[in-house]
C-alpha atoms as a PDB file:
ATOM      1  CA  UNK A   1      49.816  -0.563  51.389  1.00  0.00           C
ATOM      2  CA  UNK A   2      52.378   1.689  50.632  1.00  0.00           C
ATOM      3  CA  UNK A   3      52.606   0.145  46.700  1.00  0.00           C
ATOM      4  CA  UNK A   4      49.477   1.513  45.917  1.00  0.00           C
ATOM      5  CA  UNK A   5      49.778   4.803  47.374  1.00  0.00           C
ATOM      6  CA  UNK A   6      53.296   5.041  45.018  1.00  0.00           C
ATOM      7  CA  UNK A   7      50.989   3.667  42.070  1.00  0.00           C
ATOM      8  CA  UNK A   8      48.368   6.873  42.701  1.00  0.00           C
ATOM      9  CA  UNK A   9      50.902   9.131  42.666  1.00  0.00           C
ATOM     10  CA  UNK A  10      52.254   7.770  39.550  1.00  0.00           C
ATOM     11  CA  UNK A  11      49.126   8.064  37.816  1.00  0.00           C
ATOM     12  CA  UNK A  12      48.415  11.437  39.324  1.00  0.00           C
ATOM     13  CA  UNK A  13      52.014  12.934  37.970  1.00  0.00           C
ATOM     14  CA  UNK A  14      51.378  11.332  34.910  1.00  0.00           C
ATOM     15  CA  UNK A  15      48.148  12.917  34.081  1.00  0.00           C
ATOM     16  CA  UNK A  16      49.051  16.078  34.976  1.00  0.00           C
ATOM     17  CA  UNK A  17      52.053  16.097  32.892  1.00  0.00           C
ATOM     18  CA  UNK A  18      49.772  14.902  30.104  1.00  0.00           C
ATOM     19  CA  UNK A  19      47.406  17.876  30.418  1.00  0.00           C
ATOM     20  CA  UNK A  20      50.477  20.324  30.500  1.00  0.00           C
ATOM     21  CA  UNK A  21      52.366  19.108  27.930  1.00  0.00           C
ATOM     22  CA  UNK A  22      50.214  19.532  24.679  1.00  0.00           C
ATOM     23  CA  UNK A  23      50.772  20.475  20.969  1.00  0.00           C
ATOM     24  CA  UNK A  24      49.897  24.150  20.003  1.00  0.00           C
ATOM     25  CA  UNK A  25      48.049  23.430  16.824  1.00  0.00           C
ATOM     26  CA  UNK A  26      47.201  26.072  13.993  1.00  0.00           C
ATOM     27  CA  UNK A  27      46.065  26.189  10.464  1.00  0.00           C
ATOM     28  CA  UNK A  28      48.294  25.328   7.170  1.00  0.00           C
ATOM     29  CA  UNK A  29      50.413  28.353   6.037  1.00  0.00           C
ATOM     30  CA  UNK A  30      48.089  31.343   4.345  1.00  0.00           C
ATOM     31  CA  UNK A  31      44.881  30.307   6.246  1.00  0.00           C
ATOM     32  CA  UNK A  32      43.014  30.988   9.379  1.00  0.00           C
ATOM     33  CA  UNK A  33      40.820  29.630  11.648  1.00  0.00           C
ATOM     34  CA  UNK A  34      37.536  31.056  11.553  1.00  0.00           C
ATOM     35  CA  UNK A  35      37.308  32.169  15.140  1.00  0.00           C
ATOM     36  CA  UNK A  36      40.684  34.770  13.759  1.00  0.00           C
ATOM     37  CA  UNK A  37      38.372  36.374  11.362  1.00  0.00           C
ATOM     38  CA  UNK A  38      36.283  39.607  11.581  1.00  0.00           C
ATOM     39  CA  UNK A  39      33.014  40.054  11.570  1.00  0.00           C
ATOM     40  CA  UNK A  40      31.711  40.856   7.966  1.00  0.00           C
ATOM     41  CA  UNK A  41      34.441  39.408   5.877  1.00  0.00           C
ATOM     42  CA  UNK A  42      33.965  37.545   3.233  1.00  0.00           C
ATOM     43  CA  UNK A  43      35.706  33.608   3.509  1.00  0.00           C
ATOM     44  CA  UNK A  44      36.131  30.798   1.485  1.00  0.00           C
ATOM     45  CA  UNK A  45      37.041  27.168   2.725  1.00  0.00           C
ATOM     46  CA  UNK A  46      40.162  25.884   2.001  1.00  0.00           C
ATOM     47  CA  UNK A  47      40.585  23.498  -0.285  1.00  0.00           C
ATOM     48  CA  UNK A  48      36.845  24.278  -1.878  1.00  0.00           C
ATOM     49  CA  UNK A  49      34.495  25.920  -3.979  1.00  0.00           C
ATOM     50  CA  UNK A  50      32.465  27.384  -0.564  1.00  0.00           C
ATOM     51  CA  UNK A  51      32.538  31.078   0.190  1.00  0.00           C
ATOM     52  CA  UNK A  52      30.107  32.623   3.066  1.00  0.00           C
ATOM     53  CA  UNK A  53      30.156  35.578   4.742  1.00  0.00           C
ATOM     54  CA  UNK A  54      30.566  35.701   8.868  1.00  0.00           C
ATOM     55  CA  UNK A  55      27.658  37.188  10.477  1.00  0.00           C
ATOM     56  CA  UNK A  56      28.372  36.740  14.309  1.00  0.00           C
ATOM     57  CA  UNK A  57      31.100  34.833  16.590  1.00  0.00           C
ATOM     58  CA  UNK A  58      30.125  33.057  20.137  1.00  0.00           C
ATOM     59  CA  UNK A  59      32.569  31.088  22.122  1.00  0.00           C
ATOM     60  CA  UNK A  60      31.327  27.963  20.593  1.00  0.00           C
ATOM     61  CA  UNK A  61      30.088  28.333  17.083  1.00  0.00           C
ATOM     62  CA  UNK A  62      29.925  30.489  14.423  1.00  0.00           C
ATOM     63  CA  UNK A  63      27.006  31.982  12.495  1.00  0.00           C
ATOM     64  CA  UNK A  64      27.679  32.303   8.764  1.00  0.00           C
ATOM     65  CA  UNK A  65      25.823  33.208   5.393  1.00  0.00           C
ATOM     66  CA  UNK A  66      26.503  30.779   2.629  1.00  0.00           C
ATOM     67  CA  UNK A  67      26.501  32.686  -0.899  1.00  0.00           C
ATOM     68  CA  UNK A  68      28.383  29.601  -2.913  1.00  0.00           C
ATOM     69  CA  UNK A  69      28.435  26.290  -2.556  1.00  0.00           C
ATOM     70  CA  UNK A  70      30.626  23.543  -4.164  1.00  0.00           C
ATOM     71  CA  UNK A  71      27.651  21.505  -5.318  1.00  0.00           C
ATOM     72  CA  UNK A  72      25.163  24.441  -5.895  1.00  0.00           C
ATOM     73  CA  UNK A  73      22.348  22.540  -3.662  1.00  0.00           C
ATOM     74  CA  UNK A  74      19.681  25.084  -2.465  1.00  0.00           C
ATOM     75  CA  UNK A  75      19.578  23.844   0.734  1.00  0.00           C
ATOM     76  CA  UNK A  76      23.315  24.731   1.894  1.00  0.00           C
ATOM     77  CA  UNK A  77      22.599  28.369   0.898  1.00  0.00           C
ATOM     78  CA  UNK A  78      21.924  30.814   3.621  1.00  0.00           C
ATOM     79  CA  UNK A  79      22.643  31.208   7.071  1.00  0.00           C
ATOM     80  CA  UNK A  80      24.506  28.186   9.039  1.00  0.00           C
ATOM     81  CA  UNK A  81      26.557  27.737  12.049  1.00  0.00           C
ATOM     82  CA  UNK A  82      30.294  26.692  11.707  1.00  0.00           C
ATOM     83  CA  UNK A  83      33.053  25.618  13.962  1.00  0.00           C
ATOM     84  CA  UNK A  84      35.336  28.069  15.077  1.00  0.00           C
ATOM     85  CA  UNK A  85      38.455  25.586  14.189  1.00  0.00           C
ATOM     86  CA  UNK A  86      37.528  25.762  10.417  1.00  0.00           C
ATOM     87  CA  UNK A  87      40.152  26.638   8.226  1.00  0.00           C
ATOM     88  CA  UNK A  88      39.455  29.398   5.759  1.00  0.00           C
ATOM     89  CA  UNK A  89      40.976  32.033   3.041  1.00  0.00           C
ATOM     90  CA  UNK A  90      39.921  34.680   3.337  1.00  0.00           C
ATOM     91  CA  UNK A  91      38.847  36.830  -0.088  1.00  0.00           C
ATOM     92  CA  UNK A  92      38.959  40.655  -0.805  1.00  0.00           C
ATOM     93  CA  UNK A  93      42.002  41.933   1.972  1.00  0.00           C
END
């Protein structure tokens, strides 16, 4: 009886050590995450040929305006939603 209660508490210290003790993660030098940027400033993405403009920020997503796109479909022009973890440049500082 008393090996299992030793086992839960094993598990239990090692999960909350595992929650606690996480990486900080952040974008490549000379970037930024979108959710950094202000509203109205014009982005690219790194490592592309996409620029957009952010409209709005929520805790979730991020509403964007696509004026280039690396392929030059129609369809990707316009307004979109983004993650807020995706790495941009921004253009005109």
């Amino acid at each position: 009886m008393d090996h299992w209660k030793k086992v839960e508490r094993r598990i239990a210290k090692l999960a909350t050590k595992a929650l606690k003790d996480k990486p900080t993660w952040g974008p490549p030098k000379g970037t930024y995450y979108l959710e950094d940027i202000d509203i109205g400033q014009l982005v690219e993405v790194h490592e592309s040929n996409t620029q957009a403009i952010l409209l709005d920020k929520t805790p979730s997503s991020a509403t964007i305006y696509c004026t280039k796109h690396r392929s030059n479909d129609p369809f990707y022009l316009g307004e979109h939603k983004w993650g807020l973890k995706t790495i941009v440049i921004t253009i005109g500082e």
